[in-house]
N, C-alpha and C. Protein backbone atom coordinates (compact mmCIF):
# COMPACT_ATOMS: atom_id res chain seq x y z
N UNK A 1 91.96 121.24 211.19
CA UNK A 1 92.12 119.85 210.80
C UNK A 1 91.26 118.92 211.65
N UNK A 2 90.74 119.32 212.47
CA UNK A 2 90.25 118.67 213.47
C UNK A 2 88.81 119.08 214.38
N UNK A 3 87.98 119.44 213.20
CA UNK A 3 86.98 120.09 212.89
C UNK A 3 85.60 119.28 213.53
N UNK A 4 86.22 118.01 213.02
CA UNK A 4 85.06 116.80 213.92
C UNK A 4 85.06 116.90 215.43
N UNK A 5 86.36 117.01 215.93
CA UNK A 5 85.98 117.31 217.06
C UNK A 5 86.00 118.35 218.20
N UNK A 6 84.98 119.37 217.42
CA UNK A 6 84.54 120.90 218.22
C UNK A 6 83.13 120.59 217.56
N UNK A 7 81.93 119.93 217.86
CA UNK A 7 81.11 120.05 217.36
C UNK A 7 80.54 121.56 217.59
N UNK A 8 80.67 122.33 218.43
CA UNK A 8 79.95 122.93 218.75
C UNK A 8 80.44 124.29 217.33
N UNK A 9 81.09 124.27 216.88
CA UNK A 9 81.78 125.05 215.74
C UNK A 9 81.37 124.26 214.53
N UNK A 10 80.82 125.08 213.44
CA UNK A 10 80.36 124.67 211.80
C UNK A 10 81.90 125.50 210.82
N UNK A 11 83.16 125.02 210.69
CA UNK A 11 83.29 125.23 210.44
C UNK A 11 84.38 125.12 208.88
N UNK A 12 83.46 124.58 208.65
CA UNK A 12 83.62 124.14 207.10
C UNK A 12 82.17 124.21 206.44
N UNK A 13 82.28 123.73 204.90
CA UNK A 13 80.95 123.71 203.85
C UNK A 13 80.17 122.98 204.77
N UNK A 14 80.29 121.96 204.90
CA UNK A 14 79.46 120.50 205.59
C UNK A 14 79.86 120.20 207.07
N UNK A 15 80.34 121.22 207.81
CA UNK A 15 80.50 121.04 208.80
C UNK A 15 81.75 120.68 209.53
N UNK A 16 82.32 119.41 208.88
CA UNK A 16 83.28 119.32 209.34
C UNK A 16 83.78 118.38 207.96
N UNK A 17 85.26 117.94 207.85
CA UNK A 17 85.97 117.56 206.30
C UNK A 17 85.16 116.20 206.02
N UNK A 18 84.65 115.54 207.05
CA UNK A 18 83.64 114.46 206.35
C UNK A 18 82.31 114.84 205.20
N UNK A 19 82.04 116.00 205.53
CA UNK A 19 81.17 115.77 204.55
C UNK A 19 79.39 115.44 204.62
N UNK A 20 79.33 115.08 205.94
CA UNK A 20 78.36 114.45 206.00
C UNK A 20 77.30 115.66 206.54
N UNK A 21 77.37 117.01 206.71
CA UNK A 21 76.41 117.87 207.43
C UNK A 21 75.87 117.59 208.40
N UNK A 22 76.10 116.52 209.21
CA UNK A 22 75.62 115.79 209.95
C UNK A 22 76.48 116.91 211.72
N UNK A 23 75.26 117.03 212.97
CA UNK A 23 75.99 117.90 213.77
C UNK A 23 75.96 116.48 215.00
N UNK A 24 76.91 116.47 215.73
CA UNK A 24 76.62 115.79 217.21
C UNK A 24 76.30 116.13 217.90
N UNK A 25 75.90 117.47 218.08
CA UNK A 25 75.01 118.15 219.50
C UNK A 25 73.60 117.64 219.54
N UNK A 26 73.46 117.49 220.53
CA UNK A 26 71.92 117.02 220.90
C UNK A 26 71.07 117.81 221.81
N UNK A 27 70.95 119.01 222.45
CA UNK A 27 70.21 120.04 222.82
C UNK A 27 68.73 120.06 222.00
N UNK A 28 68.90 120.03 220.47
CA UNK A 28 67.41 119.77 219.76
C UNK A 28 67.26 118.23 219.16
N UNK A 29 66.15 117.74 219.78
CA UNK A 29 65.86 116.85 219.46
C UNK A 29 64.31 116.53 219.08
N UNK A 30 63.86 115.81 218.65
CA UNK A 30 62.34 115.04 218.63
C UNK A 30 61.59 115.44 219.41
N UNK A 31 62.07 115.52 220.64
CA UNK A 31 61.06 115.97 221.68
C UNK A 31 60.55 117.23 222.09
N UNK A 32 62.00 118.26 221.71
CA UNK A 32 61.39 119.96 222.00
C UNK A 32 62.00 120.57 220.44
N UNK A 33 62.01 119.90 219.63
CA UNK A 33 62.33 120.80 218.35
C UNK A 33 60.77 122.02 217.85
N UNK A 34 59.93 120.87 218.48
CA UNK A 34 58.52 121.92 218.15
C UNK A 34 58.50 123.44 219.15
N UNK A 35 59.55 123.53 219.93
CA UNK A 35 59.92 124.90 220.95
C UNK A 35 60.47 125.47 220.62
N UNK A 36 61.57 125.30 219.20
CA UNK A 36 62.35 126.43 218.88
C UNK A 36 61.65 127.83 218.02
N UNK A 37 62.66 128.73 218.82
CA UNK A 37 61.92 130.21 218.35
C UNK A 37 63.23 131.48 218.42
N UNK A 38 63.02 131.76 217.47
CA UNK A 38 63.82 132.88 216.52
C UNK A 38 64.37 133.90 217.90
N UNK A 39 65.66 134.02 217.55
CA UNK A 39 65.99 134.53 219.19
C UNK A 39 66.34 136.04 218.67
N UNK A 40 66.47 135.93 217.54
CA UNK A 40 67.02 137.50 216.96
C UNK A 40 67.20 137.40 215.04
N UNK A 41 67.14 138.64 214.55
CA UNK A 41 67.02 138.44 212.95
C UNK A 41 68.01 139.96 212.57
N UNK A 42 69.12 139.75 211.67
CA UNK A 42 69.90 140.36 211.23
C UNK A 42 69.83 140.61 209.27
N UNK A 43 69.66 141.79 209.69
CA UNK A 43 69.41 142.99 207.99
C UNK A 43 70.80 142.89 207.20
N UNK A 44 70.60 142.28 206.22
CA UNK A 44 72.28 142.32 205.93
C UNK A 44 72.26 143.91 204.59
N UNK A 45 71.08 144.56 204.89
CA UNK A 45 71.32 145.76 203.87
C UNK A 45 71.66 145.85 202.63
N UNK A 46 70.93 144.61 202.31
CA UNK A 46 71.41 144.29 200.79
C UNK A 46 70.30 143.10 200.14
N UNK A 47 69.97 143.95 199.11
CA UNK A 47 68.69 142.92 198.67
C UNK A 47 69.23 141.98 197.85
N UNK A 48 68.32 140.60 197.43
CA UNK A 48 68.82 139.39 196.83
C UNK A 48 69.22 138.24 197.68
N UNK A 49 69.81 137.29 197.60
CA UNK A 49 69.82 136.06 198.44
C UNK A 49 71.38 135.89 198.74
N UNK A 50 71.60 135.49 199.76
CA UNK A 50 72.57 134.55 200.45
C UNK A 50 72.69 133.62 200.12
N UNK A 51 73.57 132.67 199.57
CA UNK A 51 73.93 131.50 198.98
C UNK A 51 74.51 131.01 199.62
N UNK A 52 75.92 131.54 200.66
CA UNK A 52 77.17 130.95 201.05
C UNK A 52 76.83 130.28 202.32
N UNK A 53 77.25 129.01 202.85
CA UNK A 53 77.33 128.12 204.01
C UNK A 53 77.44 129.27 205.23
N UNK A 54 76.84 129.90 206.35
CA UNK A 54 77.32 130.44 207.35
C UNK A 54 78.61 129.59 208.20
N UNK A 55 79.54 129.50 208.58
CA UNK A 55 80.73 129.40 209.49
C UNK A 55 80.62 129.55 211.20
N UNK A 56 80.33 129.00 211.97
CA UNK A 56 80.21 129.50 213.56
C UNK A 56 81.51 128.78 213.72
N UNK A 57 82.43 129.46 214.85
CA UNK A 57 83.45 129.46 215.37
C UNK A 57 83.62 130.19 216.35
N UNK A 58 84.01 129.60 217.13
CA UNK A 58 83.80 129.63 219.00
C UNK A 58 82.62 130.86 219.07
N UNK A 59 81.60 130.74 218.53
CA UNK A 59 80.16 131.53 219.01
C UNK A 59 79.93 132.59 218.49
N UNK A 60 81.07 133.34 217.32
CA UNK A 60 80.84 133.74 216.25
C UNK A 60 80.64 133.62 214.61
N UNK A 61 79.08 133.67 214.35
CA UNK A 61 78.84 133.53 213.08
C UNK A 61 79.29 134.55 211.55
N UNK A 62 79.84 133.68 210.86
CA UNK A 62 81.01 134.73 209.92
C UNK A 62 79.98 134.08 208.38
N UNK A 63 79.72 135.17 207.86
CA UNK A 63 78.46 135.03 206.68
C UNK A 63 78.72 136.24 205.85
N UNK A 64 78.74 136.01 204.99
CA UNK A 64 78.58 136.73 203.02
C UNK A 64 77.09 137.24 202.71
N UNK A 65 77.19 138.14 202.07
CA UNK A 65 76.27 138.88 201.48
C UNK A 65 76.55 139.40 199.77
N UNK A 66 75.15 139.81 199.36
CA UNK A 66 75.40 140.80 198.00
C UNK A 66 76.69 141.64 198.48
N UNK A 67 76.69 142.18 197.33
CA UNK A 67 78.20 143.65 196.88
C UNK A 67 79.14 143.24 197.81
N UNK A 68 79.94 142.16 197.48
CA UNK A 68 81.12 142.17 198.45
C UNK A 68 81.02 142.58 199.77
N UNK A 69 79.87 142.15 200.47
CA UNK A 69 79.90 142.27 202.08
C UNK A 69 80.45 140.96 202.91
N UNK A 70 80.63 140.59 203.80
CA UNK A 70 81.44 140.18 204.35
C UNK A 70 80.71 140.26 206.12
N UNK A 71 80.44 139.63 207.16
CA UNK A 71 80.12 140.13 208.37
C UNK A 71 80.32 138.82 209.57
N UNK A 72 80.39 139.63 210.86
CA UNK A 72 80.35 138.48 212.05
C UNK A 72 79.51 138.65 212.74
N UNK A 73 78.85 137.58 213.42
CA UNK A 73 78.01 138.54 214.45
C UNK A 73 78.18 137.09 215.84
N UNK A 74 77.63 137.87 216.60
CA UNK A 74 77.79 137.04 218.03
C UNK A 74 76.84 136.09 217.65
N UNK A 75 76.78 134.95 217.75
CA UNK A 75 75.65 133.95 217.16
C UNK A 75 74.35 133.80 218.46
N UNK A 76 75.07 134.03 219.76
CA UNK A 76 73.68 134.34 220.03
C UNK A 76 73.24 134.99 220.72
N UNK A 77 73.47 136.42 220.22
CA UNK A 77 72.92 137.61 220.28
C UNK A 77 72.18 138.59 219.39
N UNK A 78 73.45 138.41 218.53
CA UNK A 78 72.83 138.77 217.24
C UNK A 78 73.64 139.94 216.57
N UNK A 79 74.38 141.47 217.44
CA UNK A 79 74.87 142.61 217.11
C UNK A 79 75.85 141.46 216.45
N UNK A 80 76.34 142.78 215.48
CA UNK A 80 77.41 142.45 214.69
C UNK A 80 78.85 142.56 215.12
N UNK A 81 79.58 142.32 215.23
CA UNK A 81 81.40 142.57 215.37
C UNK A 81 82.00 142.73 214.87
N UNK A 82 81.61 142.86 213.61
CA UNK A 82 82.18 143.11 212.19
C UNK A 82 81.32 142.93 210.72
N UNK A 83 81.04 144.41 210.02
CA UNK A 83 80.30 144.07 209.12
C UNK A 83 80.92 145.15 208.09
N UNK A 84 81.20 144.59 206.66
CA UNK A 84 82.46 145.23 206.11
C UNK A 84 81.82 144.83 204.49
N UNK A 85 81.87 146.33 203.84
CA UNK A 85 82.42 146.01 202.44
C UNK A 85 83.69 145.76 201.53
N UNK A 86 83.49 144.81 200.71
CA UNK A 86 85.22 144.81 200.50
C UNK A 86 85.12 146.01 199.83
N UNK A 87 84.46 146.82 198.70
CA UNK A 87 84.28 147.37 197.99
C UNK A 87 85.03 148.90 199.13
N UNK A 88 84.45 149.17 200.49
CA UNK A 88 84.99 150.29 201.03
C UNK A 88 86.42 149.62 201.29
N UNK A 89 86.69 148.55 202.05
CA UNK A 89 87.56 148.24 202.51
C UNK A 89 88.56 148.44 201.54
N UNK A 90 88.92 148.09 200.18
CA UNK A 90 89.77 148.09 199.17
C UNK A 90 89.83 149.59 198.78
N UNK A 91 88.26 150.57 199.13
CA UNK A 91 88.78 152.33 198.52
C UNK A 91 88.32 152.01 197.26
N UNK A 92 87.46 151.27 196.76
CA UNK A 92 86.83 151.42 195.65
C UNK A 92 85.36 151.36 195.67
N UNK A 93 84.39 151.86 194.43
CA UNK A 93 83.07 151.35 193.96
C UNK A 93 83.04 150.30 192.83
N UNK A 94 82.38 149.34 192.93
CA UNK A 94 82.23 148.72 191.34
C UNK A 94 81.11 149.73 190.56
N UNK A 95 81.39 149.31 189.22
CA UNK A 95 80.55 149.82 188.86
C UNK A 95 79.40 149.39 187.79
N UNK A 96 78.41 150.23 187.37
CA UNK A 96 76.98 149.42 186.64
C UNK A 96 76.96 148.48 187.30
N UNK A 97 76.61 148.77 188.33
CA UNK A 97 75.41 147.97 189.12
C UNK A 97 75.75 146.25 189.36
N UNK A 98 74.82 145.32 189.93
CA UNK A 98 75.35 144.44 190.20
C UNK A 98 75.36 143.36 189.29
């Protein structure tokens, strides 16, 4: 409920219930945004696109994939802490394809 104030957590669609996508951290700004650089890159093993908002909460990033995947990963590290099909998780396959 109180989402506005943990900036350091995304955790809603837009950030927080305002709406506005808007973050209050200031670490990147105008002056060294031209310094940022890719600290790590995660395979989600599944071809096609990501659509869904990623979620960070207290420094774990919680993100969706194709075929009912599901995953967390340390946001800044990168290994995963959890990376799950619902499809195993439930004991089933779908089937014909996606």
């Amino acid at each position: 409920m109180n989402s506005a104030k943990e900036p350091q957590n995304w955790m809603t669609y837009s950030g927080s219930y305002s709406g506005q996508r808007f973050s209050k951290l200031d670490q990147i700004n105008t002056g060294n945004a031209h310094s940022i650089v890719a600290k790590w890159v995660y395979q989600t093993a599944a071809t096609g696109k990501v659509e869904a908002t990623p979620l960070v909460v207290d420094g774990i990033l919680y993100a969706t994939a194709q075929d009912d995947r599901a995953f967390a990963l340390d946001a800044r590290t990168g290994p995963p802490d959890l990376d799950v099909s619902a499809a195993t998780a439930r004991g089933y396959s779908p089937c014909c394809g996606r």
